[in-house]
PDB file of N, CA and C in Angstrom:
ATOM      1  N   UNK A   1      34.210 -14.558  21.340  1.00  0.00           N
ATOM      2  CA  UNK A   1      32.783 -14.868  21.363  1.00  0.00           C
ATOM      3  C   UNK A   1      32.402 -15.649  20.120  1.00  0.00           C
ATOM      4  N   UNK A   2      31.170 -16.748  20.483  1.00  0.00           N
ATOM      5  CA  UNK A   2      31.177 -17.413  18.927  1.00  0.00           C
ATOM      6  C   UNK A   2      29.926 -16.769  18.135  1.00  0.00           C
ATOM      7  N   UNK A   3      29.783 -17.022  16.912  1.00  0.00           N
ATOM      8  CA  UNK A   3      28.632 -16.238  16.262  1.00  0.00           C
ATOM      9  C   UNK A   3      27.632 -16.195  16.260  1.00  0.00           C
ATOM     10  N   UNK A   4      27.485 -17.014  17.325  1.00  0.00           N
ATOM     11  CA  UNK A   4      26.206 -17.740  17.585  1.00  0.00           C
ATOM     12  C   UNK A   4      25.562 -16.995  19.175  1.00  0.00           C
ATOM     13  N   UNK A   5      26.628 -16.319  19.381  1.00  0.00           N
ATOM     14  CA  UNK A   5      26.019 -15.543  20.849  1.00  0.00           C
ATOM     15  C   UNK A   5      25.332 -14.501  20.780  1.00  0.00           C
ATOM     16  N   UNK A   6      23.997 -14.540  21.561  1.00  0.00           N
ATOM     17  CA  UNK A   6      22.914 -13.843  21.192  1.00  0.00           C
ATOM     18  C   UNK A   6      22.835 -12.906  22.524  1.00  0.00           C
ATOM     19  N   UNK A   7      21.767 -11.537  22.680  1.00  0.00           N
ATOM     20  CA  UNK A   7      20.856 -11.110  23.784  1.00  0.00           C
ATOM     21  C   UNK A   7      20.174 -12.194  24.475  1.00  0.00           C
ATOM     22  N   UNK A   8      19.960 -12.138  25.672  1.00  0.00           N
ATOM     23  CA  UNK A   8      19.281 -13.401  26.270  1.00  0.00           C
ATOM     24  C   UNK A   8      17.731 -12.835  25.416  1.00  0.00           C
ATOM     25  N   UNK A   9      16.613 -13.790  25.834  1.00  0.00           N
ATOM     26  CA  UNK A   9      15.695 -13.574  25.069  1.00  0.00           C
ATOM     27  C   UNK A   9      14.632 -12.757  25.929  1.00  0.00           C
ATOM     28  N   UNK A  10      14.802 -12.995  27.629  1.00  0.00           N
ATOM     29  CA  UNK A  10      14.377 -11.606  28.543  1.00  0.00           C
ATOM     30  C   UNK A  10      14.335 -10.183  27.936  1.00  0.00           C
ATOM     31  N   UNK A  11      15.568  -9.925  27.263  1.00  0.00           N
ATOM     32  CA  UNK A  11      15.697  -8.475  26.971  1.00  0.00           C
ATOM     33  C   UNK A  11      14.178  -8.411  25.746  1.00  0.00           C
ATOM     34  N   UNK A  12      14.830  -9.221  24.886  1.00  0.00           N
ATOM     35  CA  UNK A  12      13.182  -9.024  24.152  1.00  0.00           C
ATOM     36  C   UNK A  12      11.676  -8.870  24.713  1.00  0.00           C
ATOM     37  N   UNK A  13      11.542  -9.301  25.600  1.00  0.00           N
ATOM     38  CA  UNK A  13      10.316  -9.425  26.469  1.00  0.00           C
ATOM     39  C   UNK A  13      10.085  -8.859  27.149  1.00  0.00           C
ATOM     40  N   UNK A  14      11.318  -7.470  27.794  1.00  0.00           N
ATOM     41  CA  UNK A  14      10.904  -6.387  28.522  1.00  0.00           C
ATOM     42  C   UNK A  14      10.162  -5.041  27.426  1.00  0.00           C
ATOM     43  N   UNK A  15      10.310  -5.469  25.928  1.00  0.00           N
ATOM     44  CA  UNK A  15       9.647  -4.628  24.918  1.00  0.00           C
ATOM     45  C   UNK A  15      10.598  -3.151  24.992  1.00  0.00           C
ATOM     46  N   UNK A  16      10.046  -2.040  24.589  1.00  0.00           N
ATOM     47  CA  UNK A  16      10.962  -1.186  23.891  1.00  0.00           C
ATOM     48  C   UNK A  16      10.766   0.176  24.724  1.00  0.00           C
ATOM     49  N   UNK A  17      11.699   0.811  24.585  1.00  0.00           N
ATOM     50  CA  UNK A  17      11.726   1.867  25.154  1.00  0.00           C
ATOM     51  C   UNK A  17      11.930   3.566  24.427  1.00  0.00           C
ATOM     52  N   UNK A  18      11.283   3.223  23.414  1.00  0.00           N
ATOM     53  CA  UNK A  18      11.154   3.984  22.178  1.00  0.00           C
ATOM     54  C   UNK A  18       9.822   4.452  22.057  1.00  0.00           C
ATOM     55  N   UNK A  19       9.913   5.512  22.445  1.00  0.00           N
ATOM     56  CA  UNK A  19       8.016   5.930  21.939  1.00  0.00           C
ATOM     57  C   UNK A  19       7.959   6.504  21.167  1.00  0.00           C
ATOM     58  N   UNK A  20       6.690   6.431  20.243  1.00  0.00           N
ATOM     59  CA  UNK A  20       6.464   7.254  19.243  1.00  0.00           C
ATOM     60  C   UNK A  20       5.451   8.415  19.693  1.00  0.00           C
ATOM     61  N   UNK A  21       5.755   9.423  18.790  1.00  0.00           N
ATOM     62  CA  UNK A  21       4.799  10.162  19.118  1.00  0.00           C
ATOM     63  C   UNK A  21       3.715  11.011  17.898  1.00  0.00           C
ATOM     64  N   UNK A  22       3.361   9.786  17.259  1.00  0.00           N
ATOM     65  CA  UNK A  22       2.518  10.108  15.459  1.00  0.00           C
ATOM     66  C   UNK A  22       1.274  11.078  15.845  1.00  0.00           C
ATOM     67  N   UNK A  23       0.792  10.506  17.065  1.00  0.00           N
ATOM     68  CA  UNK A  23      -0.630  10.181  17.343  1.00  0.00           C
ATOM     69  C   UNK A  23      -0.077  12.346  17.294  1.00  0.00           C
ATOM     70  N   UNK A  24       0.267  12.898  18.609  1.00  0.00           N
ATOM     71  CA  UNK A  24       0.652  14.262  18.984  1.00  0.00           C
ATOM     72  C   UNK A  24       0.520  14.815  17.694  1.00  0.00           C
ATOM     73  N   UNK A  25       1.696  14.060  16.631  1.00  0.00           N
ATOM     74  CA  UNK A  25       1.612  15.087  15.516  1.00  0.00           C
ATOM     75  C   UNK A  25       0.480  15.125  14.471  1.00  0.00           C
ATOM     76  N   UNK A  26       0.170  14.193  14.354  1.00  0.00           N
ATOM     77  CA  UNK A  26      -0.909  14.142  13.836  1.00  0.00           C
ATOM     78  C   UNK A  26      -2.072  15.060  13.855  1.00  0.00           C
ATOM     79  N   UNK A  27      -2.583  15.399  15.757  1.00  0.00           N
ATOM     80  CA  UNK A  27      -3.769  16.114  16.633  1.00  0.00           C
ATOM     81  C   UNK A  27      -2.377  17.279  15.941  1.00  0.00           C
ATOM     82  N   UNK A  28      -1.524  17.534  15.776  1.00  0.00           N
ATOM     83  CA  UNK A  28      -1.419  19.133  16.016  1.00  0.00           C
ATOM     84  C   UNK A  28      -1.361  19.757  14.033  1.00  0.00           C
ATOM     85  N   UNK A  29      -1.260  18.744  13.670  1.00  0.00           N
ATOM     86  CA  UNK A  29      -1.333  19.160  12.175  1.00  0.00           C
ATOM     87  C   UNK A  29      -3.096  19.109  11.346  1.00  0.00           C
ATOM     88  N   UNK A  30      -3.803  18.856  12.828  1.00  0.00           N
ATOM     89  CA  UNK A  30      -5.103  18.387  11.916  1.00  0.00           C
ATOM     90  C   UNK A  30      -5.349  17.214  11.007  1.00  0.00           C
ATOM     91  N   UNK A  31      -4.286  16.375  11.028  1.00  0.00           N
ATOM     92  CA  UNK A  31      -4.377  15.009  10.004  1.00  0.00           C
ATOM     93  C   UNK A  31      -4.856  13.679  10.201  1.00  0.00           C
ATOM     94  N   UNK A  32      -5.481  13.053   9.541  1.00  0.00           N
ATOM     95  CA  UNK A  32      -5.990  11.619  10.304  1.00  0.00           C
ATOM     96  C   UNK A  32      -4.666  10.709  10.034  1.00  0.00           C
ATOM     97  N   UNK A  33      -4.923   9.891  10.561  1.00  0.00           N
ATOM     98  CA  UNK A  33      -3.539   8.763  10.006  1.00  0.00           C
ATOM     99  C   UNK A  33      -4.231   8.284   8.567  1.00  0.00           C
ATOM    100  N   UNK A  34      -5.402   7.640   8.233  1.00  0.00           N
ATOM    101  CA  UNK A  34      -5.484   7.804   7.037  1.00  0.00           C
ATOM    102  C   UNK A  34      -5.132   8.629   5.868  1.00  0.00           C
ATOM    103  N   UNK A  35      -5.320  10.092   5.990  1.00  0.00           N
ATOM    104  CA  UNK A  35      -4.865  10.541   4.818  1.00  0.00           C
ATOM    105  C   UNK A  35      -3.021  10.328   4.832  1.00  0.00           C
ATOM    106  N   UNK A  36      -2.474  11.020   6.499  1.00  0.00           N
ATOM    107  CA  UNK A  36      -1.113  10.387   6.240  1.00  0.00           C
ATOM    108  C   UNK A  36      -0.676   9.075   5.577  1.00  0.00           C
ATOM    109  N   UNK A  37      -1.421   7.869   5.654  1.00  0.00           N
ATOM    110  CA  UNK A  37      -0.801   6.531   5.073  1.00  0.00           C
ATOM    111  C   UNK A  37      -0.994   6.996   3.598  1.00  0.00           C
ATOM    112  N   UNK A  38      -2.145   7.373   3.346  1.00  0.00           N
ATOM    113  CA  UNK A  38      -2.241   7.920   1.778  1.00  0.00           C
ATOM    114  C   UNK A  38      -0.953   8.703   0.873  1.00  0.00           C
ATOM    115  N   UNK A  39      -0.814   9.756   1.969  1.00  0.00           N
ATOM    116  CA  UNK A  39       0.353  10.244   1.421  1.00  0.00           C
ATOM    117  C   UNK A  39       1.623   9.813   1.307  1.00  0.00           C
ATOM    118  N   UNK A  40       1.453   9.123   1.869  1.00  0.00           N
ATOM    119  CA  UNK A  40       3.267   8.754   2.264  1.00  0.00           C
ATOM    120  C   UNK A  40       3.247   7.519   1.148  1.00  0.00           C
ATOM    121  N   UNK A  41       2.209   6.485   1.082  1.00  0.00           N
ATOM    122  CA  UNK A  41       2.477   5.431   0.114  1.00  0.00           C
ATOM    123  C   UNK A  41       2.309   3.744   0.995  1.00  0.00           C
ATOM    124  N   UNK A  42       1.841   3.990   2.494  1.00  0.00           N
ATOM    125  CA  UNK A  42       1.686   2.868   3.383  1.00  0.00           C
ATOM    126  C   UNK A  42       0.297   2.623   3.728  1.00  0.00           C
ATOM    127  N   UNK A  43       0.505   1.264   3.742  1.00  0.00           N
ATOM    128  CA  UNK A  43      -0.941   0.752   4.286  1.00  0.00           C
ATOM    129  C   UNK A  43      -1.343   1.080   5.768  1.00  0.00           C
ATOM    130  N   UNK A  44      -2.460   1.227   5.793  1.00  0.00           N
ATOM    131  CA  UNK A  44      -2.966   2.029   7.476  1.00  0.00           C
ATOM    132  C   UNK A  44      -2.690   0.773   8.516  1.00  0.00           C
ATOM    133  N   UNK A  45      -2.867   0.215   8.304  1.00  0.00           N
ATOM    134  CA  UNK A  45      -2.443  -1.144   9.040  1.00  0.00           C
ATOM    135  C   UNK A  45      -0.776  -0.899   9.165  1.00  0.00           C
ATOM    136  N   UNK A  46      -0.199  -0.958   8.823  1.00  0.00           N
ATOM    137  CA  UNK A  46       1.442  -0.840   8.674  1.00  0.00           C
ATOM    138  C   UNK A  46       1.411   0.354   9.627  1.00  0.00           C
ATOM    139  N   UNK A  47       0.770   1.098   9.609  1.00  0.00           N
ATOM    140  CA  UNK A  47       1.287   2.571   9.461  1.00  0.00           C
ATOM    141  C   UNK A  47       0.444   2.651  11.450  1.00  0.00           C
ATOM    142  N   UNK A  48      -0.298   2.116  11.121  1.00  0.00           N
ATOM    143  CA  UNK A  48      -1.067   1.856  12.867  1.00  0.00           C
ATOM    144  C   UNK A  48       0.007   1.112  13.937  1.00  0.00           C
ATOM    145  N   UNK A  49       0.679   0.370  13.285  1.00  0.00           N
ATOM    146  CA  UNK A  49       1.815  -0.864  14.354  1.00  0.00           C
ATOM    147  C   UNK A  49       2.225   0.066  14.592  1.00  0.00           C
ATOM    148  N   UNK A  50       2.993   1.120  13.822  1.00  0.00           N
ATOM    149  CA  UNK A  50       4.067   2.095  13.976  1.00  0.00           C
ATOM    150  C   UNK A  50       3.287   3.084  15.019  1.00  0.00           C
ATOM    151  N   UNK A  51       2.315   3.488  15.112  1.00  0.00           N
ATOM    152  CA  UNK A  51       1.544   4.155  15.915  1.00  0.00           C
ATOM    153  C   UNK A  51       1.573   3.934  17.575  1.00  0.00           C
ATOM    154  N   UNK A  52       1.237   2.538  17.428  1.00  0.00           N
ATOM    155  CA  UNK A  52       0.821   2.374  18.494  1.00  0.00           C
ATOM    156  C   UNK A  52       2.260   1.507  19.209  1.00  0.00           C
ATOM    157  N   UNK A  53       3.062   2.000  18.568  1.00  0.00           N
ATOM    158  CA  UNK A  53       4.783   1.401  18.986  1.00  0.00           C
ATOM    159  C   UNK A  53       4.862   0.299  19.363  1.00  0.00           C
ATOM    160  N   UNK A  54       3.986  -0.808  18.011  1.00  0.00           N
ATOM    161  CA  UNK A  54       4.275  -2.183  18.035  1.00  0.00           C
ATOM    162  C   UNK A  54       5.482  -2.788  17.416  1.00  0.00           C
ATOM    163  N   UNK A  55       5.726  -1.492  16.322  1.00  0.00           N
ATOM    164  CA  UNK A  55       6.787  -1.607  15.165  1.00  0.00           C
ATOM    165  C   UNK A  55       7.827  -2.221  15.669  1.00  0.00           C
ATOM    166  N   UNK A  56       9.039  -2.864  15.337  1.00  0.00           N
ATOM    167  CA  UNK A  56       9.878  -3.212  15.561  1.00  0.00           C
ATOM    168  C   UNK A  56      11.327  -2.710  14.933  1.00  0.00           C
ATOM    169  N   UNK A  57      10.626  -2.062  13.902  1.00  0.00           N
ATOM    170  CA  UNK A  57      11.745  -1.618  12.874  1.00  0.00           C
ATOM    171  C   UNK A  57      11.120  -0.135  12.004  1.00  0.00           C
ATOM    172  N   UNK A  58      11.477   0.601  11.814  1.00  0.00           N
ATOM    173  CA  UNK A  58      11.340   1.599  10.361  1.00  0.00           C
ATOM    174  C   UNK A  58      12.015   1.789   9.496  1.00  0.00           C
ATOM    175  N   UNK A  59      11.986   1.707   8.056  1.00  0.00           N
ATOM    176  CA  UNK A  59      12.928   2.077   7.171  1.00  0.00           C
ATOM    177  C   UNK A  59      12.970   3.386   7.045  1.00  0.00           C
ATOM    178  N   UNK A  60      14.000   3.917   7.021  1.00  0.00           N
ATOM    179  CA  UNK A  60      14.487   5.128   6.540  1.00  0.00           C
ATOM    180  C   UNK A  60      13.836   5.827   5.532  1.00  0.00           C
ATOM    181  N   UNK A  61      13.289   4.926   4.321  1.00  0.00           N
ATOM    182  CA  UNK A  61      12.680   6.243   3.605  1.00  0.00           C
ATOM    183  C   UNK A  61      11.053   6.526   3.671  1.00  0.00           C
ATOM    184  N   UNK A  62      10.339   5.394   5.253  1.00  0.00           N
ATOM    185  CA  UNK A  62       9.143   5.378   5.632  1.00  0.00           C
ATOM    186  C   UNK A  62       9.143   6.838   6.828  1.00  0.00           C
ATOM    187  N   UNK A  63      10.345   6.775   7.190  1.00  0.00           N
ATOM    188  CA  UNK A  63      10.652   7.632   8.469  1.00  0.00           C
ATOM    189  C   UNK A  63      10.623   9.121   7.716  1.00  0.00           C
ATOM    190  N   UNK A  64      11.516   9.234   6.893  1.00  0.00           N
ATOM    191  CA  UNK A  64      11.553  10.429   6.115  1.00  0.00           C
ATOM    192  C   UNK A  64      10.317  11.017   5.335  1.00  0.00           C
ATOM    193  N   UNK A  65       9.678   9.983   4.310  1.00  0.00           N
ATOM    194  CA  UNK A  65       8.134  10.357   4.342  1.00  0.00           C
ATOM    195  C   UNK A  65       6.945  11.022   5.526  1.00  0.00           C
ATOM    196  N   UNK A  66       7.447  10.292   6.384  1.00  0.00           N
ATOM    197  CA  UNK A  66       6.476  11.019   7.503  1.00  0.00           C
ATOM    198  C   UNK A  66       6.607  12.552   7.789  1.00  0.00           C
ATOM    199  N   UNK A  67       8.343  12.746   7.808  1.00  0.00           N
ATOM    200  CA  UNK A  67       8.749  13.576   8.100  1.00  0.00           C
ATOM    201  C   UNK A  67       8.519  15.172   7.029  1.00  0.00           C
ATOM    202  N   UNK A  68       8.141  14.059   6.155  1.00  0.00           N
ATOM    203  CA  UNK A  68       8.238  15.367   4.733  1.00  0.00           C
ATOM    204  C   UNK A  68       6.953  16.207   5.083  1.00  0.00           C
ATOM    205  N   UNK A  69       6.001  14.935   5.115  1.00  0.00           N
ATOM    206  CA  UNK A  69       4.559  15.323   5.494  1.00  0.00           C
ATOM    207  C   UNK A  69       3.802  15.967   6.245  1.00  0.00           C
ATOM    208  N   UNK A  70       4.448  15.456   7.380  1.00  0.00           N
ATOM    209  CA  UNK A  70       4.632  16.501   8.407  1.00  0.00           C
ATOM    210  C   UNK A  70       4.924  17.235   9.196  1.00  0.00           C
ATOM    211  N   UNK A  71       6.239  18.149   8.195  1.00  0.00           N
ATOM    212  CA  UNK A  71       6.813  18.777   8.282  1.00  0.00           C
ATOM    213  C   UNK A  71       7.889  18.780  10.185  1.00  0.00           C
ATOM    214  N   UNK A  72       8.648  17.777  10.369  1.00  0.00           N
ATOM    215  CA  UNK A  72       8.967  17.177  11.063  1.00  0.00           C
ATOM    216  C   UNK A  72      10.325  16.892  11.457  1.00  0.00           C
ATOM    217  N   UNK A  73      11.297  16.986  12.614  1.00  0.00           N
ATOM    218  CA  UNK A  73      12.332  16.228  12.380  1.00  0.00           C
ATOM    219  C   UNK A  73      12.007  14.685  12.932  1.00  0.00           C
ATOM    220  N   UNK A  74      13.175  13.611  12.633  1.00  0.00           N
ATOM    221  CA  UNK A  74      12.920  12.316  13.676  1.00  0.00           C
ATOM    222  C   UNK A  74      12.283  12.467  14.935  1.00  0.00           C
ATOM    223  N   UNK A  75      13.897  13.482  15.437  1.00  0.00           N
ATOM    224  CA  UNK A  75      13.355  13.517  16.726  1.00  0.00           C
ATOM    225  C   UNK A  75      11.877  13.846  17.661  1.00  0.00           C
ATOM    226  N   UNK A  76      11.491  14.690  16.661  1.00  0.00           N
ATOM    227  CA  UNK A  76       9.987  15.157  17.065  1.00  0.00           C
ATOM    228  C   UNK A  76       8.828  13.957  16.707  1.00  0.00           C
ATOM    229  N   UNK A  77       9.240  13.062  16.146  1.00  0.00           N
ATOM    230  CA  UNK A  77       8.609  11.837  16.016  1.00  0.00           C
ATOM    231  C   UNK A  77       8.813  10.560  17.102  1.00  0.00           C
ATOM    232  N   UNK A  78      10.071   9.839  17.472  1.00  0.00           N
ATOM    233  CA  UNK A  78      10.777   9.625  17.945  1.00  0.00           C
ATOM    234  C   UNK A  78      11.106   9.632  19.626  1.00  0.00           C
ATOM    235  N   UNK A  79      10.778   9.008  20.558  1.00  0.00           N
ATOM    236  CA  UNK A  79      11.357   9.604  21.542  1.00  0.00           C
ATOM    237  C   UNK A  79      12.047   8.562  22.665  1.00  0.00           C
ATOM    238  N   UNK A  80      12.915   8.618  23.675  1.00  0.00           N
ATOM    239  CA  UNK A  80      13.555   7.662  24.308  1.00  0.00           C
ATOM    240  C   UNK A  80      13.252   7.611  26.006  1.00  0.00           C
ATOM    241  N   UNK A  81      12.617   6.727  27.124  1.00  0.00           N
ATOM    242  CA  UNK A  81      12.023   6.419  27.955  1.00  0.00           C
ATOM    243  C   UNK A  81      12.912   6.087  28.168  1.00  0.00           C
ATOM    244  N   UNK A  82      13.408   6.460  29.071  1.00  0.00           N
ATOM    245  CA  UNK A  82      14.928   6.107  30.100  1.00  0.00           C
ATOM    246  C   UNK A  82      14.141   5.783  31.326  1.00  0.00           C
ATOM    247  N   UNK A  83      13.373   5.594  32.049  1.00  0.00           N
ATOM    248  CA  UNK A  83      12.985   3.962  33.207  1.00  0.00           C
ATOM    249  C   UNK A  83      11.318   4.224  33.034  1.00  0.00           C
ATOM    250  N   UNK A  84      11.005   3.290  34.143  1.00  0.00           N
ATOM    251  CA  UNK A  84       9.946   3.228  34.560  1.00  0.00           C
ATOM    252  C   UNK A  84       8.858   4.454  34.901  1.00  0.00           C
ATOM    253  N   UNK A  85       7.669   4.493  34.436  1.00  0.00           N
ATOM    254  CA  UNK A  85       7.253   5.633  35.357  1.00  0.00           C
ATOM    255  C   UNK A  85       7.633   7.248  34.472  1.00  0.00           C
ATOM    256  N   UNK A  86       8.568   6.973  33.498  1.00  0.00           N
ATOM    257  CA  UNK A  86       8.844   8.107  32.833  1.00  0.00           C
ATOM    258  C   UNK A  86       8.477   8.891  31.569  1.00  0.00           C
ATOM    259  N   UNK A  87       7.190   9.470  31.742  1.00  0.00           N
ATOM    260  CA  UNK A  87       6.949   9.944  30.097  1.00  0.00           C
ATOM    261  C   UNK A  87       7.465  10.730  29.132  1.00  0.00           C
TER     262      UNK A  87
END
């Protein structure tokens, strides 16, 4: 294969199959996302993409902050939509 061989660009455009689930933890800890961005050290804007599973990426020690905060594993943050139709 040469190095130059990519995903077709369809796959990008069917979007992600990764949900987050901030918003849940958030309602069950009593927290706004504001004070969370506060704590953690992120701008609410940043911290909203990730919300609303526009994100494309998380760093590891943004993921772990969340997690500290609220008291959390990934996975309970985190979750994977295997087809259509499936929450």
């Amino acid at each position: 294969m040469a190095a130059t061989d990519e995903a077709p660009a369809a796959d990008a455009a069917e979007g992600t199959r990764i949900v987050v689930k901030l918003d849940d933890l958030l309602h069950a800890r009593r927290m706004t996302l504001t004070e969370l961005a506060e704590r953690i050290g992120i701008t609410l804007a940043n911290l909203s993409i990730l919300k609303t599973g526009k994100a494309k990426a998380i760093r590891f020690s943004t993921l772990e902050a969340i997690c500290r905060e609220l008291d959390c594993q990934p996975g309970d943050l985190l979750g994977y939509r295997a087809g259509e139709g499936v929450a």
